[in-house]
N, C-alpha and C. Protein backbone atom coordinates (compact mmCIF):
# COMPACT_ATOMS: atom_id res chain seq x y z
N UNK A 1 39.05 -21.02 -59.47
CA UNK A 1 39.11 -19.90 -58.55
C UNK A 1 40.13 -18.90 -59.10
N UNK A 2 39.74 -17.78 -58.91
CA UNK A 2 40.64 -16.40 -59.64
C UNK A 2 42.13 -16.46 -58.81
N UNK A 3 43.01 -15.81 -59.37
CA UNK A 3 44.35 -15.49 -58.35
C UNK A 3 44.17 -15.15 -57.18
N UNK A 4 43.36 -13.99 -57.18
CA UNK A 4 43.03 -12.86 -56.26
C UNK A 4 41.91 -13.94 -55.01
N UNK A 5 41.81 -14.91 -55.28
CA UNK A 5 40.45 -14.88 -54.43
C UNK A 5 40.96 -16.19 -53.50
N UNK A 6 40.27 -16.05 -52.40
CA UNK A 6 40.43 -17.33 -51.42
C UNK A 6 39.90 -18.24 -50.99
N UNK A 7 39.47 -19.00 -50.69
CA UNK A 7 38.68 -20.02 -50.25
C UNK A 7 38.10 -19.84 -49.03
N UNK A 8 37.41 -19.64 -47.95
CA UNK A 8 37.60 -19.98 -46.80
C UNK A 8 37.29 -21.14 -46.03
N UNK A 9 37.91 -21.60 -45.22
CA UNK A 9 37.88 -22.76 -44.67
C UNK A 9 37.25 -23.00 -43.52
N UNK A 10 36.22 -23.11 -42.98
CA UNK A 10 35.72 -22.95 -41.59
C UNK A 10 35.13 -24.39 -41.18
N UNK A 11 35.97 -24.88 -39.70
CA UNK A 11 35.72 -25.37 -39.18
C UNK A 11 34.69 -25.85 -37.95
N UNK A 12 33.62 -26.55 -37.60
CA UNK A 12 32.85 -26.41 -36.48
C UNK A 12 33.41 -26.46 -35.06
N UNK A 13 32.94 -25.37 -34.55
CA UNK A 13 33.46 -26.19 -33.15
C UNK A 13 32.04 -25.58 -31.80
N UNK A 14 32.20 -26.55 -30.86
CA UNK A 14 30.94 -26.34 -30.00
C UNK A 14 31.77 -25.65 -28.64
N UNK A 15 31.30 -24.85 -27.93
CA UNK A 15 32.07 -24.09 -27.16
C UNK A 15 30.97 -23.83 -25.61
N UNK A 16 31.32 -24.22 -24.50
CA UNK A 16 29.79 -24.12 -23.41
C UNK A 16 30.76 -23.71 -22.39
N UNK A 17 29.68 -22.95 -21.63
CA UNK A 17 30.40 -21.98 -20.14
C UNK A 17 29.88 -22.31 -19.17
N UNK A 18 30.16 -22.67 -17.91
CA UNK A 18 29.26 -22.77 -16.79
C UNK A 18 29.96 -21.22 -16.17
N UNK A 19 28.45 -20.55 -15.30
CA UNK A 19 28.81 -19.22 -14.68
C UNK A 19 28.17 -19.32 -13.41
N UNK A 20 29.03 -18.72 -12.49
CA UNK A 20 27.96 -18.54 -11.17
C UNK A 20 28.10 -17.19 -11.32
N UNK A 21 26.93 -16.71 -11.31
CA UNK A 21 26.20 -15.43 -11.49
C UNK A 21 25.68 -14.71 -9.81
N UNK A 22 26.43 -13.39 -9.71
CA UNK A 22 26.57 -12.67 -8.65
C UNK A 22 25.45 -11.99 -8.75
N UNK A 23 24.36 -11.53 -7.40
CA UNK A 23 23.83 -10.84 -7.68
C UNK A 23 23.94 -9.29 -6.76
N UNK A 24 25.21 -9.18 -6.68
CA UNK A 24 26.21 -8.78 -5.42
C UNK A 24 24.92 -8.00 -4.90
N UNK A 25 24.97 -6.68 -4.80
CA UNK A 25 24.15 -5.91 -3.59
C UNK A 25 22.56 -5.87 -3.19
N UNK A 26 21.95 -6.51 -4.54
CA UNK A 26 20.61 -7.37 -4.30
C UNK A 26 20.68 -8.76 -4.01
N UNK A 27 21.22 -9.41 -3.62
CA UNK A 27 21.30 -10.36 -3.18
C UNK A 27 20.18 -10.87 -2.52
N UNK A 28 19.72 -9.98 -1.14
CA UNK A 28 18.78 -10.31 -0.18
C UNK A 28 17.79 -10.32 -1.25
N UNK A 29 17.10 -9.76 -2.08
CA UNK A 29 16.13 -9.74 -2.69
C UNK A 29 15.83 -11.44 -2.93
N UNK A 30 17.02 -12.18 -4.05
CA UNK A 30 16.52 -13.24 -4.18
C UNK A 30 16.84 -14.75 -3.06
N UNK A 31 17.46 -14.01 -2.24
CA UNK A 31 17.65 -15.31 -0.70
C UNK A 31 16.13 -15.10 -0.20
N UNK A 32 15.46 -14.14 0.42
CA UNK A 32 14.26 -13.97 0.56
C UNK A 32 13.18 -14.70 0.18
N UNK A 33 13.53 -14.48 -1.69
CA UNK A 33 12.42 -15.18 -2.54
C UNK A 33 12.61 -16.52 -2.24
N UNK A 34 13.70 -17.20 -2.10
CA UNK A 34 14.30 -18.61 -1.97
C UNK A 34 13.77 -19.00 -0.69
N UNK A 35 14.77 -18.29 0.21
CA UNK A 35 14.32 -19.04 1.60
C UNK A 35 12.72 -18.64 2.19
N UNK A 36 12.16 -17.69 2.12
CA UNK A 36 11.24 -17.09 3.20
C UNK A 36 9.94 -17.37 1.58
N UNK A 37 9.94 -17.09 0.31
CA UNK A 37 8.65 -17.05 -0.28
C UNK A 37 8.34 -15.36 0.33
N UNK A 38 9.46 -14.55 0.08
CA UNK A 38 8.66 -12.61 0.50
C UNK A 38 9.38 -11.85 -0.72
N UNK A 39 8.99 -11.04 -0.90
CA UNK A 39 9.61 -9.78 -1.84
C UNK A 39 9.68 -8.61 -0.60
N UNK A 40 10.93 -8.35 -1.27
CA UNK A 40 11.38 -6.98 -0.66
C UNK A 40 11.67 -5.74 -1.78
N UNK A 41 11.52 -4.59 -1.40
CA UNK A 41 12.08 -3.56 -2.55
C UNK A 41 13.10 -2.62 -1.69
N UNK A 42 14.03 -2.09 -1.89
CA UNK A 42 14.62 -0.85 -1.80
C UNK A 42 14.13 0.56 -1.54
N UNK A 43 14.12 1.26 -0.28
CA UNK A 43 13.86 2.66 0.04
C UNK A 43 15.30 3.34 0.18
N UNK A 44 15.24 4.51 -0.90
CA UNK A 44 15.81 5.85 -0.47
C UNK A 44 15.89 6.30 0.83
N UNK A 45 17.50 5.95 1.62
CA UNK A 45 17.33 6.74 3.26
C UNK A 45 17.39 8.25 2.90
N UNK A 46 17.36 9.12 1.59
CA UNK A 46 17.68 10.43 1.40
C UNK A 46 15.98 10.85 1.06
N UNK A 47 15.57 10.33 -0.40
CA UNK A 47 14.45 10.68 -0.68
C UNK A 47 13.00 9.86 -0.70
N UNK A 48 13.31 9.04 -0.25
CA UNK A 48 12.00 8.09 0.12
C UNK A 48 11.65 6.89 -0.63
N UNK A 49 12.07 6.80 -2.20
CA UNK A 49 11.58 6.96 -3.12
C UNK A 49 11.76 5.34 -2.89
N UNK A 50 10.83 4.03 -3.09
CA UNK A 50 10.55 2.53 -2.90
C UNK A 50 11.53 2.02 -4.12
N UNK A 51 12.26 1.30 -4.37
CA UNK A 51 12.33 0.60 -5.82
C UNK A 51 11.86 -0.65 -5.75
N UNK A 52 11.42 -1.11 -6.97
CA UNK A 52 11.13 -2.94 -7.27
C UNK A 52 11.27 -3.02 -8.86
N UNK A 53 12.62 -3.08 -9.35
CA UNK A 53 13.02 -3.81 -8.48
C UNK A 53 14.03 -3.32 -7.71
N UNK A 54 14.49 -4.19 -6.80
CA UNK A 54 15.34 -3.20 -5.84
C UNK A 54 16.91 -2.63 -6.57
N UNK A 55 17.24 -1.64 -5.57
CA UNK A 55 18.49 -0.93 -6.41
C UNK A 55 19.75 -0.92 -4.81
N UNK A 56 20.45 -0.68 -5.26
CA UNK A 56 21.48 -0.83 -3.97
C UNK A 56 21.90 0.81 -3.88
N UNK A 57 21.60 1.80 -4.59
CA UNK A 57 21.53 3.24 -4.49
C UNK A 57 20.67 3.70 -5.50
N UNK A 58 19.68 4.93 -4.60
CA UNK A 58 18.80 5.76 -5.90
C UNK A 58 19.46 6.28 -7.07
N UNK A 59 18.63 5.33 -8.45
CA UNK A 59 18.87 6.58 -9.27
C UNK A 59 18.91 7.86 -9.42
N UNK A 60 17.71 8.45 -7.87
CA UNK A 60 17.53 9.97 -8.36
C UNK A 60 18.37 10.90 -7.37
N UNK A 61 19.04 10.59 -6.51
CA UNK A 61 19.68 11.02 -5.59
C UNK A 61 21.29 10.63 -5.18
N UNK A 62 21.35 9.12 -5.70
CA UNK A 62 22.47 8.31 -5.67
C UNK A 62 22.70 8.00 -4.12
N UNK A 63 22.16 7.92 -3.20
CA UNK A 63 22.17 7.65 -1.64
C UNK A 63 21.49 6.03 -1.72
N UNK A 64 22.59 5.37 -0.30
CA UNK A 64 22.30 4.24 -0.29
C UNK A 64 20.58 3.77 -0.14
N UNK A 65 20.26 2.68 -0.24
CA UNK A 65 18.82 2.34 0.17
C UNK A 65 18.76 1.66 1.21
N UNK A 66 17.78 1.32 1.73
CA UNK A 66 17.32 0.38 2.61
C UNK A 66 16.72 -1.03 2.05
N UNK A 67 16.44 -2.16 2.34
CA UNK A 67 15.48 -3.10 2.30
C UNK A 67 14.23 -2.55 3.11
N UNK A 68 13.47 -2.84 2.53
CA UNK A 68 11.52 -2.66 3.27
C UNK A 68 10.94 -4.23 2.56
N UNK A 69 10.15 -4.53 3.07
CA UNK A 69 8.97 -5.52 3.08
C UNK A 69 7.77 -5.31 2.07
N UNK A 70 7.73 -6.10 0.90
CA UNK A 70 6.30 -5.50 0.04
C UNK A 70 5.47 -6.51 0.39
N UNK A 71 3.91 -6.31 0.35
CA UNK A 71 2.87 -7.02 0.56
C UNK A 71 2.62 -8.24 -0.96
N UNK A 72 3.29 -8.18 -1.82
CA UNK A 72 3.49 -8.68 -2.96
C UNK A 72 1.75 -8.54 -3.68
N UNK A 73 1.55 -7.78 -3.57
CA UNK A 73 0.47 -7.57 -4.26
C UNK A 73 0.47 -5.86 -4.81
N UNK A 74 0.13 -5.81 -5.96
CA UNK A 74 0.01 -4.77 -6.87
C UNK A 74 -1.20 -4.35 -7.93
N UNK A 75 -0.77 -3.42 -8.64
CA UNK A 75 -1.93 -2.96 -9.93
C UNK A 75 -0.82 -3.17 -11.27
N UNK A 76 -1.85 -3.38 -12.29
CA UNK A 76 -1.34 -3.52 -13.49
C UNK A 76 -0.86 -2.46 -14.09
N UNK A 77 -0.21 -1.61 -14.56
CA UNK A 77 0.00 -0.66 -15.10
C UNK A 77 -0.21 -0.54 -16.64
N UNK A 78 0.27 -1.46 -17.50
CA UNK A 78 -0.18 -2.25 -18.63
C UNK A 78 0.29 -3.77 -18.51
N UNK A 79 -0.24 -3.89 -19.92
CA UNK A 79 -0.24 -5.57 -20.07
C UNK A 79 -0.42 -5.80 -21.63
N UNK A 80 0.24 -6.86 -22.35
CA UNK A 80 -0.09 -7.75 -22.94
C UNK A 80 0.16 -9.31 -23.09
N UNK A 81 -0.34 -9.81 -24.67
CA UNK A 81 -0.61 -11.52 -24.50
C UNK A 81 0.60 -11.81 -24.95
N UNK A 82 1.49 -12.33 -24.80
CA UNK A 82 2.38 -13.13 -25.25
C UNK A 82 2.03 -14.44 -26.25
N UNK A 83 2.53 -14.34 -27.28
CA UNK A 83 2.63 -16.37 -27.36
C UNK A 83 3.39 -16.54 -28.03
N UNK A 84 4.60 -15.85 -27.84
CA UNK A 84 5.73 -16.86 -28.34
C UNK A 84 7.01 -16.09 -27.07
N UNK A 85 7.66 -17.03 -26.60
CA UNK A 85 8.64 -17.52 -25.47
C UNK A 85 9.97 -16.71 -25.58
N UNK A 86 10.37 -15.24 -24.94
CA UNK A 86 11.30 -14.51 -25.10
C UNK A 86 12.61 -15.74 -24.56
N UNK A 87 13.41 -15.18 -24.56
CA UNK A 87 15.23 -15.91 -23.98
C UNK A 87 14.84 -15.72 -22.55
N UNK A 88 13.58 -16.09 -21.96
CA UNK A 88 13.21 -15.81 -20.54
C UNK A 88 12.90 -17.18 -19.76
N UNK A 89 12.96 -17.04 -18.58
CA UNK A 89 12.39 -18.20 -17.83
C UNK A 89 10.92 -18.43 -17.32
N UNK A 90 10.12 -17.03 -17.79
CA UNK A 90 8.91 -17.14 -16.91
C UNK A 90 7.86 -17.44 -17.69
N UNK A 91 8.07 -17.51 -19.08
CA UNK A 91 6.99 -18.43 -20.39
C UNK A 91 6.93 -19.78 -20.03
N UNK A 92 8.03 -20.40 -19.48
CA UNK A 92 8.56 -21.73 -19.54
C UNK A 92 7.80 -22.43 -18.18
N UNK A 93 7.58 -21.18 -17.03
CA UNK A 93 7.01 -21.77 -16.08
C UNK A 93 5.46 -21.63 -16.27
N UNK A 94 5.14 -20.37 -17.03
CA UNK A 94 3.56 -19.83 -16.77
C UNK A 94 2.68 -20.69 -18.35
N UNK A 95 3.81 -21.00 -19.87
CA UNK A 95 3.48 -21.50 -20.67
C UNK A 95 2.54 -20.30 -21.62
N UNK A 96 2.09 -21.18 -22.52
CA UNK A 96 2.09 -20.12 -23.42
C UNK A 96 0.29 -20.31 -24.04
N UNK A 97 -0.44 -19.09 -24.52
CA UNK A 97 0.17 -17.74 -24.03
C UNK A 97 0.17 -17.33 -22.35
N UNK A 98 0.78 -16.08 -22.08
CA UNK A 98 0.40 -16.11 -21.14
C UNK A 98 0.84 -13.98 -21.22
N UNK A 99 0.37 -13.81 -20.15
CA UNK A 99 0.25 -12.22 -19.95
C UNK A 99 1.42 -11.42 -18.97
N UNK A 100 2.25 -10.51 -20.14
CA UNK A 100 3.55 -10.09 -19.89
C UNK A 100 2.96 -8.39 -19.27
N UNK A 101 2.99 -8.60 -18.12
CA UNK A 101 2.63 -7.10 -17.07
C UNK A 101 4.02 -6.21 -16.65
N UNK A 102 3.22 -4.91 -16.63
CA UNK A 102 3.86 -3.93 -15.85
C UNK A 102 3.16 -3.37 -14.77
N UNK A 103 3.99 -3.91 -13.98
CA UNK A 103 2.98 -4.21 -12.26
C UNK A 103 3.55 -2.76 -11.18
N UNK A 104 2.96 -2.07 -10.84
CA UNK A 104 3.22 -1.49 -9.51
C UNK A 104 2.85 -2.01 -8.00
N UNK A 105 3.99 -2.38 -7.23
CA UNK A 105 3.32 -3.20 -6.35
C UNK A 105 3.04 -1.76 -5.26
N UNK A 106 1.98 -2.37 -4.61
CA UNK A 106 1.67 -1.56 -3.36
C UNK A 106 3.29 -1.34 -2.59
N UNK A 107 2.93 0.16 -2.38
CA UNK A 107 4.20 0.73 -1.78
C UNK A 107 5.48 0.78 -2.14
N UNK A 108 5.56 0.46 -3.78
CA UNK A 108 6.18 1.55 -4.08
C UNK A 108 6.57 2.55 -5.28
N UNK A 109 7.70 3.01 -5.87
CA UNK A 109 6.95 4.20 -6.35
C UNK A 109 7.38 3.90 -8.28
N UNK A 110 7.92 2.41 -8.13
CA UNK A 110 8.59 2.18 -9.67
C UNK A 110 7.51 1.16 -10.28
N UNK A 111 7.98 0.80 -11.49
CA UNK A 111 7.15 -0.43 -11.94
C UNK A 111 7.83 -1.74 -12.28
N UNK A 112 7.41 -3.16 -12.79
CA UNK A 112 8.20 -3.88 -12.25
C UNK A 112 7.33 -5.19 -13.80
N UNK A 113 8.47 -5.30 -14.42
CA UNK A 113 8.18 -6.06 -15.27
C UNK A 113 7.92 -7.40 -14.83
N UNK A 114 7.16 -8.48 -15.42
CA UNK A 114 6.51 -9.95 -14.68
C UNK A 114 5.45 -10.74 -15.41
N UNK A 115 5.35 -11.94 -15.11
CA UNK A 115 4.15 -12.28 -15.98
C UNK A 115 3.14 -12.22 -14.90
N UNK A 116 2.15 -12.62 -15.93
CA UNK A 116 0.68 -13.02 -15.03
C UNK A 116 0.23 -14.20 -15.40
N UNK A 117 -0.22 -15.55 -14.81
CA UNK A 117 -1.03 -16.76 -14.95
C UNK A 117 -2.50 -16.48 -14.60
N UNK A 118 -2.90 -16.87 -15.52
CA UNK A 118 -4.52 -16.74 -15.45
C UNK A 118 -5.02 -18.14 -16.01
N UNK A 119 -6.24 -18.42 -15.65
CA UNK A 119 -7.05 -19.64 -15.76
C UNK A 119 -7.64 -19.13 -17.35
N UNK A 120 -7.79 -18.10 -17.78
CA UNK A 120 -8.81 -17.75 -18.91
C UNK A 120 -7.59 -17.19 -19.86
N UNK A 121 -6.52 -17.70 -20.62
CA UNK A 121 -5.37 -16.74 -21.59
C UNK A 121 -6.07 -15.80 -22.30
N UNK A 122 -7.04 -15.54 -21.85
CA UNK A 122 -8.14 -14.81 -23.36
C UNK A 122 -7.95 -13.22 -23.66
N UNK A 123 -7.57 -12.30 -24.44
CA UNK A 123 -7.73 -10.77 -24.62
C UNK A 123 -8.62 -10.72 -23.45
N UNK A 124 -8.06 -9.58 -22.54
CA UNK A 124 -9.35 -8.95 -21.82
C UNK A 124 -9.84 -9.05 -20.45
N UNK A 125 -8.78 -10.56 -20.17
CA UNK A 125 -8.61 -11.13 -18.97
C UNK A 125 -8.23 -10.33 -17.93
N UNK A 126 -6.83 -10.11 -18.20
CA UNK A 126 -6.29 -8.80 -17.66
C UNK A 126 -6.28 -7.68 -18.12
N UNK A 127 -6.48 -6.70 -17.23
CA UNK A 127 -6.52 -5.33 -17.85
C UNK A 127 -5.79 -4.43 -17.21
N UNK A 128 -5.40 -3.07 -17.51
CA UNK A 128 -5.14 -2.24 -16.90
C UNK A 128 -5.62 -1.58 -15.51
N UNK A 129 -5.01 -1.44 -14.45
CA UNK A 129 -5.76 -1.58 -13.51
C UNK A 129 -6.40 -2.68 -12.45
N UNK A 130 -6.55 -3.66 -13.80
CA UNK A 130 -6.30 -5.38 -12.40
C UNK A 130 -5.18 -5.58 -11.28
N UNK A 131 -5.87 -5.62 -10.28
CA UNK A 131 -5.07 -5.80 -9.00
C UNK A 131 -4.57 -7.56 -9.11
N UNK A 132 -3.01 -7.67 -8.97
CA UNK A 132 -2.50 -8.79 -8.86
C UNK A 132 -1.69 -9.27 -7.21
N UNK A 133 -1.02 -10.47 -7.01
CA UNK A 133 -0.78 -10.76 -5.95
C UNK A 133 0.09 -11.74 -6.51
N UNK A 134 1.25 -11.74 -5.57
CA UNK A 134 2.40 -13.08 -5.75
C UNK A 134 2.46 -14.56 -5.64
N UNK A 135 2.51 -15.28 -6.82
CA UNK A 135 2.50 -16.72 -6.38
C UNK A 135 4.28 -16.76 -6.28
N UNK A 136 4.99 -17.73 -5.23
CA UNK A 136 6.02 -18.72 -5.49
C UNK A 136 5.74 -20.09 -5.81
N UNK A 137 7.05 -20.04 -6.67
CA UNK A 137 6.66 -21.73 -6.75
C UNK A 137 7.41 -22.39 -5.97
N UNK A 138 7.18 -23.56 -5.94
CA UNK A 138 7.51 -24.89 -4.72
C UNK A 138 8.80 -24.95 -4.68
N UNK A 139 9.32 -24.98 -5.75
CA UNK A 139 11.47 -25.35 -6.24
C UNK A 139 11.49 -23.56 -6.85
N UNK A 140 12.56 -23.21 -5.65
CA UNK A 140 12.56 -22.06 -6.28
C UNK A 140 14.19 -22.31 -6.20
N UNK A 141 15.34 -21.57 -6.86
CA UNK A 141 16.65 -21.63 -6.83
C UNK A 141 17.45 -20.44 -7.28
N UNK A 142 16.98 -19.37 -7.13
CA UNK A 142 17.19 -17.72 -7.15
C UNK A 142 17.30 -17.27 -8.36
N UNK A 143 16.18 -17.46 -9.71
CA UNK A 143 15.90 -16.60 -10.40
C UNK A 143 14.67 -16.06 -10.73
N UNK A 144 14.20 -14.79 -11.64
CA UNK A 144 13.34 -13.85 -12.04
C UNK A 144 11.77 -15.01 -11.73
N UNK A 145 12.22 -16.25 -12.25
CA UNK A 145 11.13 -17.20 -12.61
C UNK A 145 10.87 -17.58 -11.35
N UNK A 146 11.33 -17.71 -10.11
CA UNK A 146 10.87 -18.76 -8.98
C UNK A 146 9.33 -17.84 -8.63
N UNK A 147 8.98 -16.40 -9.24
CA UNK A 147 7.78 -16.41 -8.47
C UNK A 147 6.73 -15.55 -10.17
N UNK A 148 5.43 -15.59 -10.01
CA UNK A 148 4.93 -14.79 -10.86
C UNK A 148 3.70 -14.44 -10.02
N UNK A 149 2.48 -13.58 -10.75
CA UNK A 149 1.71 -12.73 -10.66
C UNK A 149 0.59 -13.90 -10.61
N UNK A 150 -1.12 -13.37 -9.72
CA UNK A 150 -1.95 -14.11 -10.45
C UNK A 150 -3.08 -12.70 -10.40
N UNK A 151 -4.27 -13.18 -10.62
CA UNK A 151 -5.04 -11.98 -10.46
C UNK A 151 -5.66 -11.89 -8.95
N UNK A 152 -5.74 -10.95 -8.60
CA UNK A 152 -6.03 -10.97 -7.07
C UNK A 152 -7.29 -10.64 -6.87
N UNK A 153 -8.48 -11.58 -6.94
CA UNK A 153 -9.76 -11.11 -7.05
C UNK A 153 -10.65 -11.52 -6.02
């Protein structure tokens, strides 16, 4: 080894966090999903305007919101196939492939990223414009994954 030069020495080490994760002013959103199996979105008391997902003040106005009630059923806005498993929880429940949507639910005025489970994984299944509807699942414990999309036909 030259004068000038160093070695470096690096040691392993394993390092793990437990977090309880706040979901401070949406909160109700996922107690809802937990306890009741409902989606709710956020209304503008200034400009009307629905969010989903919900927001605790409009982006476009900055005025607090309300909670409202969605029918959990929507339209596709786009879509594609997935088959390989983002750092997400909802591949893991719906499996692979499966169909990564941008859903507008009835009533209101944003869009709302989600999967879709379908019986057929095939190109073509879903499309733009397919009307979807909310499944929960049975063990839900307040994340993104306790509910997904199916086709609402």
């Amino acid at each position: 080894m030259a004068e000038n030069e160093t070695e470096v020495f690096e040691a392993p080490f394993h390092w793990t966090a437990d977090y309880l994760y706040s979901y401070g002013e949406i909160s109700r959103f996922f107690r809802e999903v937990v306890d009741n199996k409902k989606l709710f979105g956020t209304k503008c008391a200034e400009c009307g305007l629905v969010w989903m997902p919900p927001k605790g003040y409009c982006s476009e106005c900055y005025e607090a919101t309300e909670w409202v009630p969605l029918s959990g059923k929507g339209t596709v806005i786009a879509c594609t196939y997935s088959y390989q498993a983002p750092g997400c929880e909802v591949p893991k429940v719906l499996g692979l492939p499966y169909v990564l949507a941008l859903i507008k639910l009835d009533g209101t005025d944003t869009y709302f990223r989600h999967g879709i489970a379908t019986d057929k994984p095939t190109i073509g299944s879903v499309k733009i414009g397919s009307r979807v509807k909310v499944v929960f699942r049975d063990e839900r414990k307040g994340s993104i994954a306790d509910f997904y999309f199916t086709l609402d036909e």
